[in-house]
C-alpha atoms as a PDB file:
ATOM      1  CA  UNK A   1       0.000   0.000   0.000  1.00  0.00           C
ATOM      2  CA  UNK A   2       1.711   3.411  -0.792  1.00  0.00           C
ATOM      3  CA  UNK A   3       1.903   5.990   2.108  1.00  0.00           C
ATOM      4  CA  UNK A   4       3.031   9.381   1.206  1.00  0.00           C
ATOM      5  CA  UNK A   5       6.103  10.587   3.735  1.00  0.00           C
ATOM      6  CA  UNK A   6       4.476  12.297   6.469  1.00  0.00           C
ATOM      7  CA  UNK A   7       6.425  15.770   5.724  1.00  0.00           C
ATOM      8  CA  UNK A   8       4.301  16.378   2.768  1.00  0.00           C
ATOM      9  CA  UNK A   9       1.108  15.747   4.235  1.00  0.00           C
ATOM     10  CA  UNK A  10       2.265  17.914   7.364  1.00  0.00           C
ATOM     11  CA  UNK A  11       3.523  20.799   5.322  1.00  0.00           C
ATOM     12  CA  UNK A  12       0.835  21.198   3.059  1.00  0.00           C
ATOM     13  CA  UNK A  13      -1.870  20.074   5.744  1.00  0.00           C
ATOM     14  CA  UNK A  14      -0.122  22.515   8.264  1.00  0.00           C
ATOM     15  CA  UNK A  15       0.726  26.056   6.369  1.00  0.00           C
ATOM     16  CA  UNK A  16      -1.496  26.015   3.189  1.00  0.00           C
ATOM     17  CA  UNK A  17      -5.430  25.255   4.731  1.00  0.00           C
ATOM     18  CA  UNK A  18      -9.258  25.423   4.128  1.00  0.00           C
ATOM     19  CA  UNK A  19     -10.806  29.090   3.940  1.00  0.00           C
ATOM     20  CA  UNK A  20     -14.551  28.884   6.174  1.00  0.00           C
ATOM     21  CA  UNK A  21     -16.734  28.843   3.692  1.00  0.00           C
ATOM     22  CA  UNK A  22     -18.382  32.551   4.115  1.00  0.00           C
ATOM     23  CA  UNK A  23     -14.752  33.925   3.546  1.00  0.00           C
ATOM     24  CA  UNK A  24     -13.512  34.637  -0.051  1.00  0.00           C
ATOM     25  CA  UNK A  25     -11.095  32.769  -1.657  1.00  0.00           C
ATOM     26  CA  UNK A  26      -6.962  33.093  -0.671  1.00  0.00           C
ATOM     27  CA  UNK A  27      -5.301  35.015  -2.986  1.00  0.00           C
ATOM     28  CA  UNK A  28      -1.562  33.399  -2.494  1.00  0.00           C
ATOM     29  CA  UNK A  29      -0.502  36.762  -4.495  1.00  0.00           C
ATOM     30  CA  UNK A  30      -1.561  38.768  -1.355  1.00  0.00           C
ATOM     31  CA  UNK A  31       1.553  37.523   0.867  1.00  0.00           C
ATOM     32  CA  UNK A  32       5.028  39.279   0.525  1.00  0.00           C
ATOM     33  CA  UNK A  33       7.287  38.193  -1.887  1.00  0.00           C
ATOM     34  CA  UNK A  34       9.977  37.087   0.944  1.00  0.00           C
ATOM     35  CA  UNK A  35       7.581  37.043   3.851  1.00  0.00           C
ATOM     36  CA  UNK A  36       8.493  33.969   6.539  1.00  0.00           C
ATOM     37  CA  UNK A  37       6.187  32.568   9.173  1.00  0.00           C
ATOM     38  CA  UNK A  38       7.747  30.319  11.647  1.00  0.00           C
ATOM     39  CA  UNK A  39       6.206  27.553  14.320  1.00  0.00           C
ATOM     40  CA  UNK A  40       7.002  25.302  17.166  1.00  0.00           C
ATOM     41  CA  UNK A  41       5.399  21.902  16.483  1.00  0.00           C
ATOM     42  CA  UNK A  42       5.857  18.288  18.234  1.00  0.00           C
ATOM     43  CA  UNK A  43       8.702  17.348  15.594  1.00  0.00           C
ATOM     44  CA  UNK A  44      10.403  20.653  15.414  1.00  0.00           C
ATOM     45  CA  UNK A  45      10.975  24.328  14.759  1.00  0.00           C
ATOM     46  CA  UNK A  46      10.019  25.022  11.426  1.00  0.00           C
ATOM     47  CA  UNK A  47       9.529  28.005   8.848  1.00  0.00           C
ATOM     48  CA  UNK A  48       7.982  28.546   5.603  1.00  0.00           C
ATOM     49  CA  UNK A  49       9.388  31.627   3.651  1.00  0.00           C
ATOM     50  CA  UNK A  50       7.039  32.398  -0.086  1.00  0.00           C
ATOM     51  CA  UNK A  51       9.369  32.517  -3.046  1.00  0.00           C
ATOM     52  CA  UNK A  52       6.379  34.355  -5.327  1.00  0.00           C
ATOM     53  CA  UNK A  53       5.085  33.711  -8.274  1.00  0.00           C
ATOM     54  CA  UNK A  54       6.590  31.023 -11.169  1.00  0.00           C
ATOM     55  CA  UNK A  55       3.839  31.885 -13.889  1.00  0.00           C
ATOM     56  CA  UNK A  56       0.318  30.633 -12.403  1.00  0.00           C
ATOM     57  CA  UNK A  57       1.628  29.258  -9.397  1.00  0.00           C
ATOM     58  CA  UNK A  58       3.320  30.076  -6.255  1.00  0.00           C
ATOM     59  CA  UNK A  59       6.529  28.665  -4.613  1.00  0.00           C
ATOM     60  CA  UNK A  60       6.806  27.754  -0.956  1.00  0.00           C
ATOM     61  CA  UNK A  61      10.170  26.629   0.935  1.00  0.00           C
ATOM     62  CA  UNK A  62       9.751  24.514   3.894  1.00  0.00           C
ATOM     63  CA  UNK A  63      12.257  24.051   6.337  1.00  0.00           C
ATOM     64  CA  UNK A  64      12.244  22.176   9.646  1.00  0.00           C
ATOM     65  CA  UNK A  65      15.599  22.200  11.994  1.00  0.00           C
ATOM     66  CA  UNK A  66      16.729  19.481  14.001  1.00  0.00           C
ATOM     67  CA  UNK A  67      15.604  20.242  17.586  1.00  0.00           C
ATOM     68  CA  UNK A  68      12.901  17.486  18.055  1.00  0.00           C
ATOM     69  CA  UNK A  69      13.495  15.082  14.698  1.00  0.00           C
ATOM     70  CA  UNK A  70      14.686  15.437  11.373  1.00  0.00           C
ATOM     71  CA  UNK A  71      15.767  18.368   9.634  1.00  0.00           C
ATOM     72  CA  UNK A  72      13.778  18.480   6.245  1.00  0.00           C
ATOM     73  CA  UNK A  73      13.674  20.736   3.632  1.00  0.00           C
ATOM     74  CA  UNK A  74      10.247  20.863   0.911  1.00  0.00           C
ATOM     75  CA  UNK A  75       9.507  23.064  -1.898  1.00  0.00           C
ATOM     76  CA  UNK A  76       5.602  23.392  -3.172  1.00  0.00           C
ATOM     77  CA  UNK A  77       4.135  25.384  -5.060  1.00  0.00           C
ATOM     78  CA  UNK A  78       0.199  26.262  -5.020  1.00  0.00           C
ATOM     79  CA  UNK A  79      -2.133  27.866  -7.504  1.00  0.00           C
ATOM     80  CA  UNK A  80      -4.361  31.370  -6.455  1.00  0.00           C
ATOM     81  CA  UNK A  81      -6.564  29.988  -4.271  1.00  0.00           C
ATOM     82  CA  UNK A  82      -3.743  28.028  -2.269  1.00  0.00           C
ATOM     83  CA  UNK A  83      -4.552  24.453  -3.211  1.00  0.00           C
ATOM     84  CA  UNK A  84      -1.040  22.727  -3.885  1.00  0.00           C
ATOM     85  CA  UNK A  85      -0.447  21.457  -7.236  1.00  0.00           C
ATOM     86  CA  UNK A  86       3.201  19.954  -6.589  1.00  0.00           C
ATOM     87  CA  UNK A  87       6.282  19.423  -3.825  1.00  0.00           C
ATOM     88  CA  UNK A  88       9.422  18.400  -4.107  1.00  0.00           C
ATOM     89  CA  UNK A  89      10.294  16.313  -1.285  1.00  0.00           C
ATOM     90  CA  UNK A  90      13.384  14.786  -0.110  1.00  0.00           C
ATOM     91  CA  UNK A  91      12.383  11.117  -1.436  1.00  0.00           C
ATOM     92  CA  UNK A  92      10.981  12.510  -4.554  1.00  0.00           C
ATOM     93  CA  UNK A  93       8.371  14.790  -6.259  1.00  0.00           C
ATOM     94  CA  UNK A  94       4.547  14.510  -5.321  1.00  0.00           C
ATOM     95  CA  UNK A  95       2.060  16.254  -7.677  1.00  0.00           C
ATOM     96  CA  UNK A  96      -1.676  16.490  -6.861  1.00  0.00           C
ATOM     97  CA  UNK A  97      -4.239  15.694  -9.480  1.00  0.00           C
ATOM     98  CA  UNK A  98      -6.446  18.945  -9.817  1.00  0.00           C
ATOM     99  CA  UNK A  99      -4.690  19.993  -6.724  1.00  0.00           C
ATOM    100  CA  UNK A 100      -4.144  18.643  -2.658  1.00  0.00           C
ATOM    101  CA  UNK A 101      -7.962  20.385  -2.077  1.00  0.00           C
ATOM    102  CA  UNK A 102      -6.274  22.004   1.030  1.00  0.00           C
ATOM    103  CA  UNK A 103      -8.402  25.305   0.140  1.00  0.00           C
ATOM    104  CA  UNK A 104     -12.076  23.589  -0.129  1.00  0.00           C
ATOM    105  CA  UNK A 105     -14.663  23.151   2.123  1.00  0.00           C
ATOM    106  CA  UNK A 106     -16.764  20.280   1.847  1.00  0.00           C
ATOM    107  CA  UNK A 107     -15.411  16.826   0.039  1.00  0.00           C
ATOM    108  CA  UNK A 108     -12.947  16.829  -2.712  1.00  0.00           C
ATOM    109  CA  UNK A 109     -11.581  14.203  -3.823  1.00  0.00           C
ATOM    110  CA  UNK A 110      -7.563  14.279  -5.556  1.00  0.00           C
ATOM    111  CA  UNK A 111      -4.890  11.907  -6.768  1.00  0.00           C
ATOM    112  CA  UNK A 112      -1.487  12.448  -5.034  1.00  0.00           C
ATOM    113  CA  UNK A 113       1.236  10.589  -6.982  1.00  0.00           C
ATOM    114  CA  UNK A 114       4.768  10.366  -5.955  1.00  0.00           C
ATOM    115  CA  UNK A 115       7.763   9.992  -7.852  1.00  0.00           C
ATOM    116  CA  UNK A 116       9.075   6.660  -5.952  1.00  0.00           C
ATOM    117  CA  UNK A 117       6.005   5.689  -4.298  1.00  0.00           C
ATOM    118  CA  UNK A 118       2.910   5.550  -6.483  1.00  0.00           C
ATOM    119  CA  UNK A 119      -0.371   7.007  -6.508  1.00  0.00           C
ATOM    120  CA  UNK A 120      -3.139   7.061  -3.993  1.00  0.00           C
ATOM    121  CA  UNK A 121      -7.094   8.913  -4.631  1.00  0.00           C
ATOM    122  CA  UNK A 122      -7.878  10.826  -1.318  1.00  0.00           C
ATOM    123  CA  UNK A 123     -11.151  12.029  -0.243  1.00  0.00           C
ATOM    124  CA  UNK A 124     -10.822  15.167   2.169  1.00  0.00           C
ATOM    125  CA  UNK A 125     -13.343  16.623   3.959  1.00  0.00           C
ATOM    126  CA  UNK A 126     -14.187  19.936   5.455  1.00  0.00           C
ATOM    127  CA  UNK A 127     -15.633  21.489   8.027  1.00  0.00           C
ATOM    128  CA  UNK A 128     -15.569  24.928   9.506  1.00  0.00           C
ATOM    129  CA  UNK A 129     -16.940  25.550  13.314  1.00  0.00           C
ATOM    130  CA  UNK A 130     -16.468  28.973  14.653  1.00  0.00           C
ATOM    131  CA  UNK A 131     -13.326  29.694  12.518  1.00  0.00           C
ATOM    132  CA  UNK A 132     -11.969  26.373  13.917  1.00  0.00           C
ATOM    133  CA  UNK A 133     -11.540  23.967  10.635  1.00  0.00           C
ATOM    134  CA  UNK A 134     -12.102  20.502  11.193  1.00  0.00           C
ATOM    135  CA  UNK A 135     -11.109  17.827   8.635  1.00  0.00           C
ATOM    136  CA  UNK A 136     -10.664  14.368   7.751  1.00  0.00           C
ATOM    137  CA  UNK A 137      -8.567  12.439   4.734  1.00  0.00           C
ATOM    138  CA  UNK A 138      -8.971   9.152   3.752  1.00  0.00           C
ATOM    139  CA  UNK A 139      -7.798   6.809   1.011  1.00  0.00           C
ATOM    140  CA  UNK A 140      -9.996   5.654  -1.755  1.00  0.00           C
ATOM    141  CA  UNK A 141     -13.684   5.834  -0.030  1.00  0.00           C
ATOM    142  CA  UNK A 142     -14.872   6.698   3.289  1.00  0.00           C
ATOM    143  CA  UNK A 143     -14.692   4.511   6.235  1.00  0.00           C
ATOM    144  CA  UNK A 144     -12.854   3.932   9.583  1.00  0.00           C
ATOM    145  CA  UNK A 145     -10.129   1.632   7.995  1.00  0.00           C
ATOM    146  CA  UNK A 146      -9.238   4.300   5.164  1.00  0.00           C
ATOM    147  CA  UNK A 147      -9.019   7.334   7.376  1.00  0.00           C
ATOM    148  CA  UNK A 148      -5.247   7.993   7.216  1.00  0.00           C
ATOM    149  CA  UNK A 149      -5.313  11.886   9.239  1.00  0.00           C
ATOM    150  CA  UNK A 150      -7.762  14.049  10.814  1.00  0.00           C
ATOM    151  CA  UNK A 151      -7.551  16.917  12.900  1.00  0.00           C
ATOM    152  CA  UNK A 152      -8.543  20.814  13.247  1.00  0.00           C
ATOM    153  CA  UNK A 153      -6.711  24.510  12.448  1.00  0.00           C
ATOM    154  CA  UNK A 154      -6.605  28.182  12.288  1.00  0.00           C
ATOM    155  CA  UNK A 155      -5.443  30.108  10.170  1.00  0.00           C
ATOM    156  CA  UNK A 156      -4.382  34.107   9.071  1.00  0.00           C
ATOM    157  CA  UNK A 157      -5.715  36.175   7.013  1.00  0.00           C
ATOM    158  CA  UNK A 158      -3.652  34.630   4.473  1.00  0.00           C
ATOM    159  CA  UNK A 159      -4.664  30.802   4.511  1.00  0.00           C
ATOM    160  CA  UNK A 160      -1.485  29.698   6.448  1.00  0.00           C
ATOM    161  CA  UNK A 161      -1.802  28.036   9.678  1.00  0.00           C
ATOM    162  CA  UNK A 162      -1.641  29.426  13.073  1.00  0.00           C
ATOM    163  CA  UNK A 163      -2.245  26.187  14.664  1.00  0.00           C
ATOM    164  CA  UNK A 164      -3.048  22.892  14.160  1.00  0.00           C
ATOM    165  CA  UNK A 165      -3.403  19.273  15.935  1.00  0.00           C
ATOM    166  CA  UNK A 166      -3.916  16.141  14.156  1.00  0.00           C
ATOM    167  CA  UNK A 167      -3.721  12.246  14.115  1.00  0.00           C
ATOM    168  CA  UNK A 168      -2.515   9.814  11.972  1.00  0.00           C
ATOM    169  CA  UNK A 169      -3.989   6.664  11.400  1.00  0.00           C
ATOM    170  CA  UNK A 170      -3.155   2.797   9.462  1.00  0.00           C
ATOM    171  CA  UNK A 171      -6.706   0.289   9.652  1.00  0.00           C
ATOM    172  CA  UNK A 172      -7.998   2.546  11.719  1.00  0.00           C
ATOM    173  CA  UNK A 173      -5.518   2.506  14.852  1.00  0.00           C
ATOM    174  CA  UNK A 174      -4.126   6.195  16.062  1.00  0.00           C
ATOM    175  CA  UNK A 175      -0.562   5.966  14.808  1.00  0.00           C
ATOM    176  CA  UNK A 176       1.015   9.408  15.676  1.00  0.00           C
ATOM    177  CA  UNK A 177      -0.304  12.625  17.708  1.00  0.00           C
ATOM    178  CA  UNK A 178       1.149  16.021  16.523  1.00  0.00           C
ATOM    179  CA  UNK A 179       0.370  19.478  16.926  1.00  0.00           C
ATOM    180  CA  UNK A 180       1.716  23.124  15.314  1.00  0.00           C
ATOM    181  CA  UNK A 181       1.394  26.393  16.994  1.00  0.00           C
ATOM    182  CA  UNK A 182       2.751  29.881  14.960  1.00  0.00           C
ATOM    183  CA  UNK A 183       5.699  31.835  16.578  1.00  0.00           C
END
């Protein structure tokens, strides 16, 4: 069964989320070229510094230090609206088939393919709660075996995360606890 790295699901999950649905849209042209927002978060200190635009999309870096895991470092990009379209990660290149549906509320279904690890069709789903964003994301169709994260965020005016706490899950067992809170 493929299982996308856990970075890429935590970066994009974590700094690129869901608008509540009476808001507008993100316009990922409305940050700073150069602007950096930093966390804390259960596996690290982290920041994520926008590159700007590449022609219809815009590029992210991603970088997470040592102090509580791994140093990693991921480059996405995302279209307008701040659904992400493609990463490179350090075991390869994921793209996201219309896009990761990180900015849409309700269900939306993708394809995430990775460069060494194959593809996999998600269904996310979103809800918003008093600006608090709840979601799940599970593999193929809905049920408790395929649920592979869930968890709830808030983000800026931008789209990017302020916080966040989540779970991962294999058939349906809790198989990590993490959390993200903004500097």
């Amino acid at each position: 069964m493929y299982r996308l790295p856990s970075i890429v699901t935590l970066v994009i999950a974590a700094f690129l989320a869901q608008p509540a649905v009476s808001q507008t849209a993100y316009d990922m042209g409305a940050i700073p070229k150069g602007a950096t927002f930093s966390w804390r978060a259960d596996n690290g200190n982290a920041t994520l510094k926008y590159m700007g635009q590449n022609a219809d999309l815009f590029k992210f870096r991603y970088t997470r230090d040592a102090s509580a895991g791994q140093p990693v470092k991921v480059t996405s990009w995302s279209d307008r609206a701040g659904n992400t379209v493609k990463a490179r990660v350090p075991s390869g290149t994921v793209t996201f088939t219309p896009h990761d549906c990180s900015m849409t509320p309700g269900t939306c279904r993708y394809t995430e393919a990775h460069s060494r690890y194959g593809t996999r069709n998600v269904i996310s789903t979103v809800t918003i709660k008093n600006g608090i964003w709840h979601y799940t994301k599970h593999k193929d169709n809905v049920s408790p075996n395929t649920l592979f994260e869930k968890g709830t965020q808030s983000v800026d005016r931008y789209g990017v995360a302020l916080d966040r706490d989540y779970q991962s899950f294999e058939n349906g067992a809790v198989t990590k606890t993490g959390w993200t809170r903004r500097n």
